[in-house]
PDB file of N, CA and C in Angstrom:
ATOM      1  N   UNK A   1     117.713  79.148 100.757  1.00  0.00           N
ATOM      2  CA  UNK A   1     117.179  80.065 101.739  1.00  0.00           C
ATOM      3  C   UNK A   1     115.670  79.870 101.856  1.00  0.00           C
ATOM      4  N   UNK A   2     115.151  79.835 103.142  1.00  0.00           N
ATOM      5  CA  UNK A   2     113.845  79.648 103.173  1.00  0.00           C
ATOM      6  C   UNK A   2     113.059  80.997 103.771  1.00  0.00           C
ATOM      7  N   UNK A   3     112.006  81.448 104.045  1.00  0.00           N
ATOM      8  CA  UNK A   3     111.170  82.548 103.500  1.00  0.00           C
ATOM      9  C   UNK A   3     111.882  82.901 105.457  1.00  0.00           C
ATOM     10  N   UNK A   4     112.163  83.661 105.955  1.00  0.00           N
ATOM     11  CA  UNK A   4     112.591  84.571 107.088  1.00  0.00           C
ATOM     12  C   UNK A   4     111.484  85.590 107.568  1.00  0.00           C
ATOM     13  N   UNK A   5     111.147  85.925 108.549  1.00  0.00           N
ATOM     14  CA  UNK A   5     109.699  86.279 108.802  1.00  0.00           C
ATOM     15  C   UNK A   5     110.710  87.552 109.391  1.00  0.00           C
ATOM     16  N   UNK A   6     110.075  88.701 109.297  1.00  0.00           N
ATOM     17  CA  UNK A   6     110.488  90.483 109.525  1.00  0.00           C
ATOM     18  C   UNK A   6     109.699  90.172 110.465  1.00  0.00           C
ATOM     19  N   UNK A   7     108.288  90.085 110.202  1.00  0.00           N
ATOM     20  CA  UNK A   7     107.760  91.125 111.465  1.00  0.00           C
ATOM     21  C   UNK A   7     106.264  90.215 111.363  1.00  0.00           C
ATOM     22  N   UNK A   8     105.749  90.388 112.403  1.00  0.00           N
ATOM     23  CA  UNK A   8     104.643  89.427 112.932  1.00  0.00           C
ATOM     24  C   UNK A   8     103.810  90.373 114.370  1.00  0.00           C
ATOM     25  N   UNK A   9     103.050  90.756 114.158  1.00  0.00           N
ATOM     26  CA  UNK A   9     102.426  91.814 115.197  1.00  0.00           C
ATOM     27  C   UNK A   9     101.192  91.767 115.557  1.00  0.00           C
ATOM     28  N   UNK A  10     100.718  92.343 116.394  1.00  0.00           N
ATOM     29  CA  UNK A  10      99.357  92.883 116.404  1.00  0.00           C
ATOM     30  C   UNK A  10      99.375  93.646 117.093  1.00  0.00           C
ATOM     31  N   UNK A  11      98.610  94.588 116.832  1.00  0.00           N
ATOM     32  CA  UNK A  11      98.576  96.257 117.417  1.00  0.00           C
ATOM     33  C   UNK A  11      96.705  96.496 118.017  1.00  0.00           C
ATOM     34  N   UNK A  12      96.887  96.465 118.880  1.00  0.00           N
ATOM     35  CA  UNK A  12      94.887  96.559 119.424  1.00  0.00           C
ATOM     36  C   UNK A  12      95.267  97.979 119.310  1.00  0.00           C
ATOM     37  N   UNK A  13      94.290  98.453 118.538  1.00  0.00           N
ATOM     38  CA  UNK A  13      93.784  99.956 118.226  1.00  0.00           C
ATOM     39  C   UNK A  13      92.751 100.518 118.858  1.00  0.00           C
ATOM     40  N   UNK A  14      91.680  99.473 119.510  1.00  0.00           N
ATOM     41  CA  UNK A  14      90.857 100.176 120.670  1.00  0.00           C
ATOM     42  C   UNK A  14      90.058  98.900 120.508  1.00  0.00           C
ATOM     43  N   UNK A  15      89.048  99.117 121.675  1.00  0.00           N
ATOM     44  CA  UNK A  15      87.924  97.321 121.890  1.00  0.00           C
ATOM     45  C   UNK A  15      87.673  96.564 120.875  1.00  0.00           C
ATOM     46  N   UNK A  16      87.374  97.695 119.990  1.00  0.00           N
ATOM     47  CA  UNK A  16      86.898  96.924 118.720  1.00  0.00           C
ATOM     48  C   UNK A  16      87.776  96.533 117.687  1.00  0.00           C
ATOM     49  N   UNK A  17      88.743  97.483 117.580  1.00  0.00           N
ATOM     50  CA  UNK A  17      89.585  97.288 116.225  1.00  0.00           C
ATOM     51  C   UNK A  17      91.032  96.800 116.511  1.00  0.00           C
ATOM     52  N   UNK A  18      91.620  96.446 115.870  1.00  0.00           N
ATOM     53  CA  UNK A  18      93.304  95.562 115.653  1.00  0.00           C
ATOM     54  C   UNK A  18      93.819  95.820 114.252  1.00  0.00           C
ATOM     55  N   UNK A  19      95.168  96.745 114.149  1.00  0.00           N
ATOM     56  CA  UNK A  19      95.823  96.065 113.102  1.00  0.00           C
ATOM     57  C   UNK A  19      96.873  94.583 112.967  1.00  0.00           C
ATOM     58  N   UNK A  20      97.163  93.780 112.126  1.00  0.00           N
ATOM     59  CA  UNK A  20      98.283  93.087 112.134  1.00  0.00           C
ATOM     60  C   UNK A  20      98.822  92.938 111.331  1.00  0.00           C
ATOM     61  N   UNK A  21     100.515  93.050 111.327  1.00  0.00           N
ATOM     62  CA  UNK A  21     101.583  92.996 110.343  1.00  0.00           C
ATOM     63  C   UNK A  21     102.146  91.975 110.312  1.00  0.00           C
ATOM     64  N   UNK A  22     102.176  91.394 109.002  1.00  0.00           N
ATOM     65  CA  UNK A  22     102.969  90.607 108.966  1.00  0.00           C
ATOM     66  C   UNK A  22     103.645  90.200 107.513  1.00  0.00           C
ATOM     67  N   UNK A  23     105.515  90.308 107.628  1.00  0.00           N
ATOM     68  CA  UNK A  23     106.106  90.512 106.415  1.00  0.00           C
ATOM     69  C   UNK A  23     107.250  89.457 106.575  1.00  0.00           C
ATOM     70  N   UNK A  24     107.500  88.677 105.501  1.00  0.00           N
ATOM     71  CA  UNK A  24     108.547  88.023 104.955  1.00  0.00           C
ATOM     72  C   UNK A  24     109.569  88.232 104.293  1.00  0.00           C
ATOM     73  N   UNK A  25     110.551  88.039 104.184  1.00  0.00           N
ATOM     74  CA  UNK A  25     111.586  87.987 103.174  1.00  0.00           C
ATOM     75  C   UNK A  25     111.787  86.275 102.663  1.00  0.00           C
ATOM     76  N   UNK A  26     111.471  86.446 101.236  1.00  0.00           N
ATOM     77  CA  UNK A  26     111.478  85.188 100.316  1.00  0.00           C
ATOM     78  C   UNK A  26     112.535  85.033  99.748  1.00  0.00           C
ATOM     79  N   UNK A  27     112.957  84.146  99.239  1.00  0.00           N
ATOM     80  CA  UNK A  27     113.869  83.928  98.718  1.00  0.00           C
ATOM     81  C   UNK A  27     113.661  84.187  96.464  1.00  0.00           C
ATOM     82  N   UNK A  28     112.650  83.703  96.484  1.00  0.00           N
ATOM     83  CA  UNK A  28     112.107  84.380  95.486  1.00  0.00           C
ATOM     84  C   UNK A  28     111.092  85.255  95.099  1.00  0.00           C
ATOM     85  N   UNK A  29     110.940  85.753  94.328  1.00  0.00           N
ATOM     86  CA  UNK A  29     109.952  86.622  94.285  1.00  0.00           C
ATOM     87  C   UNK A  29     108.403  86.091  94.101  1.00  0.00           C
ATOM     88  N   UNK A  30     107.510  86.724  94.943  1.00  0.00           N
ATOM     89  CA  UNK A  30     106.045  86.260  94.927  1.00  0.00           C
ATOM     90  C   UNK A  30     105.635  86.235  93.298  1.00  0.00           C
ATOM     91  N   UNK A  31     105.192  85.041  92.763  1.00  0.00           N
ATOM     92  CA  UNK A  31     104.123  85.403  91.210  1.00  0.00           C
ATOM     93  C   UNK A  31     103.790  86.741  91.576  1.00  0.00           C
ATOM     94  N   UNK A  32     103.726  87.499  90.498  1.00  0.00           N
ATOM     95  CA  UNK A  32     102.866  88.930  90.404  1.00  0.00           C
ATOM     96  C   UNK A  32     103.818  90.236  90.603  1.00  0.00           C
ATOM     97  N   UNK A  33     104.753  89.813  91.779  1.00  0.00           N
ATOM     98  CA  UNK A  33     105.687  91.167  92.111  1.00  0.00           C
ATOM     99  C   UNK A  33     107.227  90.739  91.854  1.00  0.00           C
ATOM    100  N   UNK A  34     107.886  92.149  91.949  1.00  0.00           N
ATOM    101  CA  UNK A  34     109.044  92.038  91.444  1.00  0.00           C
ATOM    102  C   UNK A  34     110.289  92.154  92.883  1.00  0.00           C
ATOM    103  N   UNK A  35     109.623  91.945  93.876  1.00  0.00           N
ATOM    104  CA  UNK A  35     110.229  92.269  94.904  1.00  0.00           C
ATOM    105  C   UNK A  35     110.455  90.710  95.601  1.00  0.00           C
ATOM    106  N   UNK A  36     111.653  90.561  96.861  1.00  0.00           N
ATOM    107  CA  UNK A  36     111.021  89.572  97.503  1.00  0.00           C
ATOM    108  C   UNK A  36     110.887  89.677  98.832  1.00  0.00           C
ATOM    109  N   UNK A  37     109.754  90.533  98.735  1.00  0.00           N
ATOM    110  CA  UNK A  37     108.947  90.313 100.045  1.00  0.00           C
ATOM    111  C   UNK A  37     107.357  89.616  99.917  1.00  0.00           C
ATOM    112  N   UNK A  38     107.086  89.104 101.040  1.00  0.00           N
ATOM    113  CA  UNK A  38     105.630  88.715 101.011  1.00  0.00           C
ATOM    114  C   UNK A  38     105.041  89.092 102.032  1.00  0.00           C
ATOM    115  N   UNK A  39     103.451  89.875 101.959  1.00  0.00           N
ATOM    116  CA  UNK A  39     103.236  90.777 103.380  1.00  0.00           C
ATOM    117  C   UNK A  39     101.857  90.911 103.173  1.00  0.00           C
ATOM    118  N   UNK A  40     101.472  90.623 104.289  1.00  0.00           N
ATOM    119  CA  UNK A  40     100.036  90.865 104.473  1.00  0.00           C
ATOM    120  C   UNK A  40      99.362  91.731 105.650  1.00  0.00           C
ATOM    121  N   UNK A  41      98.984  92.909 105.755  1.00  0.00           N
ATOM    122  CA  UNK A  41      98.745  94.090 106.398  1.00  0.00           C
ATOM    123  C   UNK A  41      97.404  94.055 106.678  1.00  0.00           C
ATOM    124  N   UNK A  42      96.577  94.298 107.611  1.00  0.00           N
ATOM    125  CA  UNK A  42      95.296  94.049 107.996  1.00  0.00           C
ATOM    126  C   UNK A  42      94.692  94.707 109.071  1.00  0.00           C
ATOM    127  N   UNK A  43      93.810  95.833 109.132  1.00  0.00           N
ATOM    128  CA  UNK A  43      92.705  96.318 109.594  1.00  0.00           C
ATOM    129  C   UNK A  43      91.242  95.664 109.620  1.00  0.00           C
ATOM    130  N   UNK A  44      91.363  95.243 110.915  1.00  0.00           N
ATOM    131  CA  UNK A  44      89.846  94.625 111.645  1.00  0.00           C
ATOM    132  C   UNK A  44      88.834  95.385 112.622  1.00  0.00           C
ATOM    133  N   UNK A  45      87.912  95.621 112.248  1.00  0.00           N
ATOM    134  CA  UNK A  45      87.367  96.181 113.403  1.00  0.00           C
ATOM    135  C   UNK A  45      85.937  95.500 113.305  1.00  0.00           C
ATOM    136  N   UNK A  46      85.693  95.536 114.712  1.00  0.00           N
ATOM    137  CA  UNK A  46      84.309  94.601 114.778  1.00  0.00           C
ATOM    138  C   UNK A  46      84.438  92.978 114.298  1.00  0.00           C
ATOM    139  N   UNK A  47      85.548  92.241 113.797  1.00  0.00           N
ATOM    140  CA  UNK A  47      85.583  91.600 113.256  1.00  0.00           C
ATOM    141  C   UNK A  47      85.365  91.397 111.817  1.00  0.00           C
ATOM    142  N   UNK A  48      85.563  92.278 111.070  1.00  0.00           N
ATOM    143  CA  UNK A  48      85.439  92.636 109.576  1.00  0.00           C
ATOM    144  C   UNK A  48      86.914  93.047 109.100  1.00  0.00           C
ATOM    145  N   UNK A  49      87.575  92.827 108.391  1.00  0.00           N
ATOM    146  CA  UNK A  49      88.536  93.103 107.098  1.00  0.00           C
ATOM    147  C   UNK A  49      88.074  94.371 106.920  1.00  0.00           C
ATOM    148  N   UNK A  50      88.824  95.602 106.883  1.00  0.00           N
ATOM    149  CA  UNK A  50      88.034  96.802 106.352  1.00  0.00           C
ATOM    150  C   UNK A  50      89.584  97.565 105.587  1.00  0.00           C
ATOM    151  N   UNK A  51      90.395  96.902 105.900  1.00  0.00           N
ATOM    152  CA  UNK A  51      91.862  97.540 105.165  1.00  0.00           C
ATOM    153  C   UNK A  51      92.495  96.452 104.766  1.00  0.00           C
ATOM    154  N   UNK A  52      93.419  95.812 104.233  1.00  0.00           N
ATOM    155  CA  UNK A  52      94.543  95.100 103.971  1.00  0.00           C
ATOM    156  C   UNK A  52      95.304  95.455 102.752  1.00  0.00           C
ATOM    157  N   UNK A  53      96.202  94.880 102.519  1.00  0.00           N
ATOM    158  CA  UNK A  53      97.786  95.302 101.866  1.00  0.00           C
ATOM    159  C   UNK A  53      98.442  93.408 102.005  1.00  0.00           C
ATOM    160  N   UNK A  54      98.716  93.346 100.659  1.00  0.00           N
ATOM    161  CA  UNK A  54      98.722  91.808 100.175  1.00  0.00           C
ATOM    162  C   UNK A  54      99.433  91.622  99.330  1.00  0.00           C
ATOM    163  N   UNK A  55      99.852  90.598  98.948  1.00  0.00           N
ATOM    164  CA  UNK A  55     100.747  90.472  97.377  1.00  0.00           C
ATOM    165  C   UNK A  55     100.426  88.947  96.892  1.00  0.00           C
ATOM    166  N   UNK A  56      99.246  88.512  97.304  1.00  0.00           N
ATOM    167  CA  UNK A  56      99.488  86.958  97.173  1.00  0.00           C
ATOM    168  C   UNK A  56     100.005  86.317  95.644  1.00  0.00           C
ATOM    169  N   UNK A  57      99.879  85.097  96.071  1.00  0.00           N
ATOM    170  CA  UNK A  57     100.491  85.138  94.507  1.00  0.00           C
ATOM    171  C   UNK A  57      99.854  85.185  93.038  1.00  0.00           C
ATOM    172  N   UNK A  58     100.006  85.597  91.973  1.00  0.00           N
ATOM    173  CA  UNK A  58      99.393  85.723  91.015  1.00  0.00           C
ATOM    174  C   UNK A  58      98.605  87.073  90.911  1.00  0.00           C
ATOM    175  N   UNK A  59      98.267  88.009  91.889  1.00  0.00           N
ATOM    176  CA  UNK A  59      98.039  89.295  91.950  1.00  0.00           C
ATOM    177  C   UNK A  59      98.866  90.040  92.188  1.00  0.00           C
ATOM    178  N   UNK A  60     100.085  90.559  92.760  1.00  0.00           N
ATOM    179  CA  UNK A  60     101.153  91.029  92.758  1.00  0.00           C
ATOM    180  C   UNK A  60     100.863  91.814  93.756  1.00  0.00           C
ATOM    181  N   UNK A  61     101.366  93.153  94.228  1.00  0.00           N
ATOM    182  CA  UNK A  61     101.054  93.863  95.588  1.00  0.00           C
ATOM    183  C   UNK A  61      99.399  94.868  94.620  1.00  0.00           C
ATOM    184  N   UNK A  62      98.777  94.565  95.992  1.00  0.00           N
ATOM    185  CA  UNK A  62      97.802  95.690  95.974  1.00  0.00           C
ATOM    186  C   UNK A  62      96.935  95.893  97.566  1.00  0.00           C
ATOM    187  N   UNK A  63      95.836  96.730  97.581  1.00  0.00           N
ATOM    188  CA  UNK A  63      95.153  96.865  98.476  1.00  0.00           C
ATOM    189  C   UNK A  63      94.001  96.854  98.246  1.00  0.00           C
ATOM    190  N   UNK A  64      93.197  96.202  99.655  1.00  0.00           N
ATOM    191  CA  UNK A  64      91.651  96.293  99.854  1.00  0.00           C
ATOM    192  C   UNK A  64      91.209  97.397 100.573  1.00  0.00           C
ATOM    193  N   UNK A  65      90.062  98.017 100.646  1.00  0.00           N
ATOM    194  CA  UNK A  65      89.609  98.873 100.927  1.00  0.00           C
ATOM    195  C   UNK A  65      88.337  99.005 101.225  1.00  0.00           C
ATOM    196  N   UNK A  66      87.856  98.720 101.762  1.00  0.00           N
ATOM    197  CA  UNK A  66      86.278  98.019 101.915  1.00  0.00           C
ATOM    198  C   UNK A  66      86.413  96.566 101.145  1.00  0.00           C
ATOM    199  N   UNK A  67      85.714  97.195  99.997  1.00  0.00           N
ATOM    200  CA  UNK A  67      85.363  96.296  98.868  1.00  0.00           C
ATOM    201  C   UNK A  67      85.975  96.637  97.898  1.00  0.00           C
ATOM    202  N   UNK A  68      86.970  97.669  97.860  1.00  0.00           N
ATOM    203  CA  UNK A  68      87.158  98.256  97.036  1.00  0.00           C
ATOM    204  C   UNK A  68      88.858  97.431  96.447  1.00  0.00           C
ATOM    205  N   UNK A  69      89.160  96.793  95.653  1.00  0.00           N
ATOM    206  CA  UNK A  69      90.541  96.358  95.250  1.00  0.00           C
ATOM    207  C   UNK A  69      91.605  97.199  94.285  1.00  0.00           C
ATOM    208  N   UNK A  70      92.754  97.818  94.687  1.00  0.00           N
ATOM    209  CA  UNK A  70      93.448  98.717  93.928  1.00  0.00           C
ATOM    210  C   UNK A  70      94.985  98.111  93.720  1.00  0.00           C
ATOM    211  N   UNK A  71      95.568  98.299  92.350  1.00  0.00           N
ATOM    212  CA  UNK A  71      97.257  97.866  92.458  1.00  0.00           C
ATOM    213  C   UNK A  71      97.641  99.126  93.757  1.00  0.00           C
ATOM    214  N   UNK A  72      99.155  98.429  94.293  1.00  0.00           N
ATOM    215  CA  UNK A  72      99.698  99.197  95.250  1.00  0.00           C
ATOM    216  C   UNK A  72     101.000  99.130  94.732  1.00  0.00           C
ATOM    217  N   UNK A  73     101.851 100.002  94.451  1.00  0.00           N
ATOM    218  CA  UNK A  73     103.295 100.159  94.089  1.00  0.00           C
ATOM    219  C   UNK A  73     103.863 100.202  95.093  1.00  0.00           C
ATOM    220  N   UNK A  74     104.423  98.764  94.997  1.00  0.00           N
ATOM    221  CA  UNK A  74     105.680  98.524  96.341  1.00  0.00           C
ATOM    222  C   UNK A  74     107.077  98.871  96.178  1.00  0.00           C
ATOM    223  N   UNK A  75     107.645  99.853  97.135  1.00  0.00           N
ATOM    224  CA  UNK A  75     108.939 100.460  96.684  1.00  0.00           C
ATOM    225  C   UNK A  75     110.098  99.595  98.072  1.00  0.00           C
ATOM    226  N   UNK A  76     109.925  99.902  99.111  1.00  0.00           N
ATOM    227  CA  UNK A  76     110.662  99.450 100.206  1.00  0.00           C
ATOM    228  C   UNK A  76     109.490  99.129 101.415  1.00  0.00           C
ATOM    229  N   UNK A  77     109.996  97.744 102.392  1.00  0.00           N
ATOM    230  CA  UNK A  77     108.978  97.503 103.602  1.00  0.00           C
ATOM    231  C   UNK A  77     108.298  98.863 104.291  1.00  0.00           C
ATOM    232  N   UNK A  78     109.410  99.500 103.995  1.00  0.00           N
ATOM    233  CA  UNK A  78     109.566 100.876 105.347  1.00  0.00           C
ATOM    234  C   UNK A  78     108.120 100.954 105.132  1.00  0.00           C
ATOM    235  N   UNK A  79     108.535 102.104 103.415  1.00  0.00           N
ATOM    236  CA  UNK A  79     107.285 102.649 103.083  1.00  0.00           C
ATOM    237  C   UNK A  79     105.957 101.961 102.639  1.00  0.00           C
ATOM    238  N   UNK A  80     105.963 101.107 102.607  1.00  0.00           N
ATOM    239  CA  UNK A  80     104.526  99.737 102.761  1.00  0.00           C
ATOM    240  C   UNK A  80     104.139 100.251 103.996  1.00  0.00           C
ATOM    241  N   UNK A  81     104.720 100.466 104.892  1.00  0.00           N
ATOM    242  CA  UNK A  81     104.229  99.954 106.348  1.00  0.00           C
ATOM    243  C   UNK A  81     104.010 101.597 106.685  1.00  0.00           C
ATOM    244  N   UNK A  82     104.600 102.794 106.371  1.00  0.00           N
ATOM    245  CA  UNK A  82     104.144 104.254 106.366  1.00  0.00           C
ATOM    246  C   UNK A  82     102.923 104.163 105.578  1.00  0.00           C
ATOM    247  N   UNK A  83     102.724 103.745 104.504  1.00  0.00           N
ATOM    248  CA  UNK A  83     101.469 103.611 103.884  1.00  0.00           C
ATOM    249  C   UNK A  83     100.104 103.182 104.606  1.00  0.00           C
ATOM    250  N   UNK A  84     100.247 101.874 104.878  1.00  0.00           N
ATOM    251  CA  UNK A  84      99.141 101.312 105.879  1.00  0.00           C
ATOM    252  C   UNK A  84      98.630 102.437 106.729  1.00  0.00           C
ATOM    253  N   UNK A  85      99.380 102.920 107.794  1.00  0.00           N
ATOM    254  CA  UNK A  85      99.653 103.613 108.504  1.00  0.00           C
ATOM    255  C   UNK A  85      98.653 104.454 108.384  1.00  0.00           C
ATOM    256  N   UNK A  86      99.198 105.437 107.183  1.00  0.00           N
ATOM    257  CA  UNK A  86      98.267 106.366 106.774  1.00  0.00           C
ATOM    258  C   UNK A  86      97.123 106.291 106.580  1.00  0.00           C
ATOM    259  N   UNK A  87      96.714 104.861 105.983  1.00  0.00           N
ATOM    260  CA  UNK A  87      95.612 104.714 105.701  1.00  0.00           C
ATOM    261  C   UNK A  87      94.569 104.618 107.125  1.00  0.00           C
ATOM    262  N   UNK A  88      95.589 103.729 107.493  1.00  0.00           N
ATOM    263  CA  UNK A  88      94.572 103.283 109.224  1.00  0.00           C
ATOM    264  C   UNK A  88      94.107 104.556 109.732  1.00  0.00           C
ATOM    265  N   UNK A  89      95.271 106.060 109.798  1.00  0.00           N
ATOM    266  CA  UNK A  89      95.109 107.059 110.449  1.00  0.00           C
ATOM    267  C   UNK A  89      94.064 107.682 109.909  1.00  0.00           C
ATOM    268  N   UNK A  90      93.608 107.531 108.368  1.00  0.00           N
ATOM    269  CA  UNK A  90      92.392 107.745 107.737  1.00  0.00           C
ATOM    270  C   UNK A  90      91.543 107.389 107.968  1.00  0.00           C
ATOM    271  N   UNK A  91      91.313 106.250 108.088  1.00  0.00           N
ATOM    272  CA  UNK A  91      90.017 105.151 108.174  1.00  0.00           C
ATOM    273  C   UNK A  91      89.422 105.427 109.358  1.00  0.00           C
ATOM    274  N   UNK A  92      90.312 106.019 110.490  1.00  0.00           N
ATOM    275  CA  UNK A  92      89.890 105.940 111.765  1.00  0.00           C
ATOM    276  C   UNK A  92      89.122 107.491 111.986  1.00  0.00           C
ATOM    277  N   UNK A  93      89.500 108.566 111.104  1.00  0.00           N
ATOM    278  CA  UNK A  93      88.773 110.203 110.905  1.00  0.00           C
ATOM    279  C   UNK A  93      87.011 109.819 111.189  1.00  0.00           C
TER     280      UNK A  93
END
């Protein structure tokens, strides 16, 4: 089985800003996590990184936040993607 792509997006959030989703199903699990998904979640505005949600390999799932790097406990896509969400709906206050 080779890696199957869920979801691939981009969402313009207003002139300046864009989120984009984008999630895999792997066949094995990414180094770092115990799941097999691979997903990379991303808030741009102005052209800056100011959110993302990642699992690359050898770090396992977590999030950026500015500058700020935190583990993220990945349970199901759904709620990954309610998460972001929230955050974006934050970021944007």
């Amino acid at each position: 089985m080779q890696a199957e792509p869920l979801l691939d997006e981009r969402h313009v959030l207003s002139e300046a800003a864009f989120a984009e989703l984008i999630v895999w199903r792997v066949p094995t699990p990414v180094r770092g996590s115990a799941h097999r998904f691979r997903y990379r979640l991303a808030l741009v505005v102005r052209g800056a990184c100011v959110l993302r949600y990642d699992n690359e390999a050898g770090k396992g799932d977590h999030r950026h936040v500015g500058n700020t790097e935190a583990l993220y406990k990945f349970t199901t896509p759904e709620q990954l993607l309610a998460d972001f969400w929230a955050d974006v709906d934050d970021w944007r206050l």
